[in-house]
Protein backbone atom coordinates (compact mmCIF):
# COMPACT_ATOMS: atom_id res chain seq x y z
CA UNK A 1 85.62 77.41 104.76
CA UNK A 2 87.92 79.41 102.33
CA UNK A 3 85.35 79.38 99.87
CA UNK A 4 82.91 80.81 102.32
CA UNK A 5 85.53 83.77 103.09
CA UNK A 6 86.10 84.45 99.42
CA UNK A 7 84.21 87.32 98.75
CA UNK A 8 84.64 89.43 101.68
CA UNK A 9 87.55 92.13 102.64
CA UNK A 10 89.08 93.21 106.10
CA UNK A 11 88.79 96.34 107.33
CA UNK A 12 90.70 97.40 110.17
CA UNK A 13 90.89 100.29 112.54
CA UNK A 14 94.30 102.04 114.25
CA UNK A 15 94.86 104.87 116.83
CA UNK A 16 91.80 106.65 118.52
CA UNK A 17 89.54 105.33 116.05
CA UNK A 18 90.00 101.70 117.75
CA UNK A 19 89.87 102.95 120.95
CA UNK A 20 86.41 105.24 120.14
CA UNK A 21 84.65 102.32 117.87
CA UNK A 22 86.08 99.51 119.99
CA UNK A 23 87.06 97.16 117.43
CA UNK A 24 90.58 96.57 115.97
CA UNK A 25 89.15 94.41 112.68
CA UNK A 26 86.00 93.27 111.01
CA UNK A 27 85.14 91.43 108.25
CA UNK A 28 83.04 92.08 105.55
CA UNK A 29 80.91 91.21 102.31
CA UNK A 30 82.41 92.37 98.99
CA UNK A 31 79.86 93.77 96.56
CA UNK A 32 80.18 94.86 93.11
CA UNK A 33 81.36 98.58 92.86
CA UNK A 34 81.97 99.02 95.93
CA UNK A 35 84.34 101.88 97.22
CA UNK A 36 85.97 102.71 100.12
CA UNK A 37 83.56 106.08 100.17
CA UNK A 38 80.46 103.75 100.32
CA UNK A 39 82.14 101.20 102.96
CA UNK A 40 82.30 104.61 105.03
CA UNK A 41 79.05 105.46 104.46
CA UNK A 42 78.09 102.12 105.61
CA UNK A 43 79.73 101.61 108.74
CA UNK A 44 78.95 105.42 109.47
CA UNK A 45 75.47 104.28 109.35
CA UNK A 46 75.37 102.15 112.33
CA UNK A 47 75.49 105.33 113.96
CA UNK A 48 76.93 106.40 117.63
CA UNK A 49 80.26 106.42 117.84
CA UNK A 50 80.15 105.43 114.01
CA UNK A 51 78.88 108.40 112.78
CA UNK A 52 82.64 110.30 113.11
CA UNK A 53 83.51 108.27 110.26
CA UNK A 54 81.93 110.64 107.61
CA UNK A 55 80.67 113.38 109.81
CA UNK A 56 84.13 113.81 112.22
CA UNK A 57 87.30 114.28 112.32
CA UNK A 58 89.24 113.50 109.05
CA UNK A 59 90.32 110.01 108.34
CA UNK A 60 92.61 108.61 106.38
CA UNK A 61 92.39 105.75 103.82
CA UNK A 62 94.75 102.64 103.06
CA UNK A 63 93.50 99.79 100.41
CA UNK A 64 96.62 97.11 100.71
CA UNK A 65 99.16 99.37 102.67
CA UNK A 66 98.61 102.16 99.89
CA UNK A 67 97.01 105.52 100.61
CA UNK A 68 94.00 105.59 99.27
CA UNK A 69 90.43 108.00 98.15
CA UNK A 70 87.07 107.54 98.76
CA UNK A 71 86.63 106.62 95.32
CA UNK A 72 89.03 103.75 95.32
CA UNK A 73 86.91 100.14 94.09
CA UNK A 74 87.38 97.44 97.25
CA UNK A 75 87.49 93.69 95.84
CA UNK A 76 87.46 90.73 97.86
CA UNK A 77 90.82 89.59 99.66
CA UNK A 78 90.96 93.43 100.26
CA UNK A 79 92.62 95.15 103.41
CA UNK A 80 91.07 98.15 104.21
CA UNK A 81 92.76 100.22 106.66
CA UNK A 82 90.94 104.04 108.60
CA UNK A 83 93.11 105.89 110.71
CA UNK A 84 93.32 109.58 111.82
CA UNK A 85 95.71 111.43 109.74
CA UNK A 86 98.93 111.05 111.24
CA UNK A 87 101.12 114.70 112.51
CA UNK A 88 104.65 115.15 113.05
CA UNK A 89 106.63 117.40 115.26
């Protein structure tokens, strides 16, 4: 079963963007050259509620607990992390 789980990454989802998409995590296939930009593009495909992901509010990136761009290569054993961009006061 490991073997079978080898090549994909996690991606999960914090603040309103879990509440709006209603998932926390998913998991999915790692594919050469892939970026954090194009797994964007890709979930903000499935349109809906989706579609905020490149055409909404701005989101922020984390690849591994480390801010990341949209130009940032995702591997396998991966944890990608979208959240809105966090404010202070």
């Amino acid at each position: 079963m490991t073997e079978a789980l080898s090549d994909t990454f996690t991606v999960r989802f914090f603040a309103r963007l879990r509440e709006e998409l209603g998932v926390e995590e998913m998991t999915l296939k790692a594919e050469p050259g892939l970026t954090t930009g194009r797994v964007l593009e890709q979930l903000a495909s499935r349109g809906g509620p989706w579609s905020q992901l490149k055409n909404g509010q701005p989101v922020m990136i984390a690849v591994n607990q480390a801010m990341a761009k949209e130009a940032t290569a995702v591997n396998a054993g991966d944890e990608l992390a979208f959240f809105p961009p966090v404010t202070g006061g």
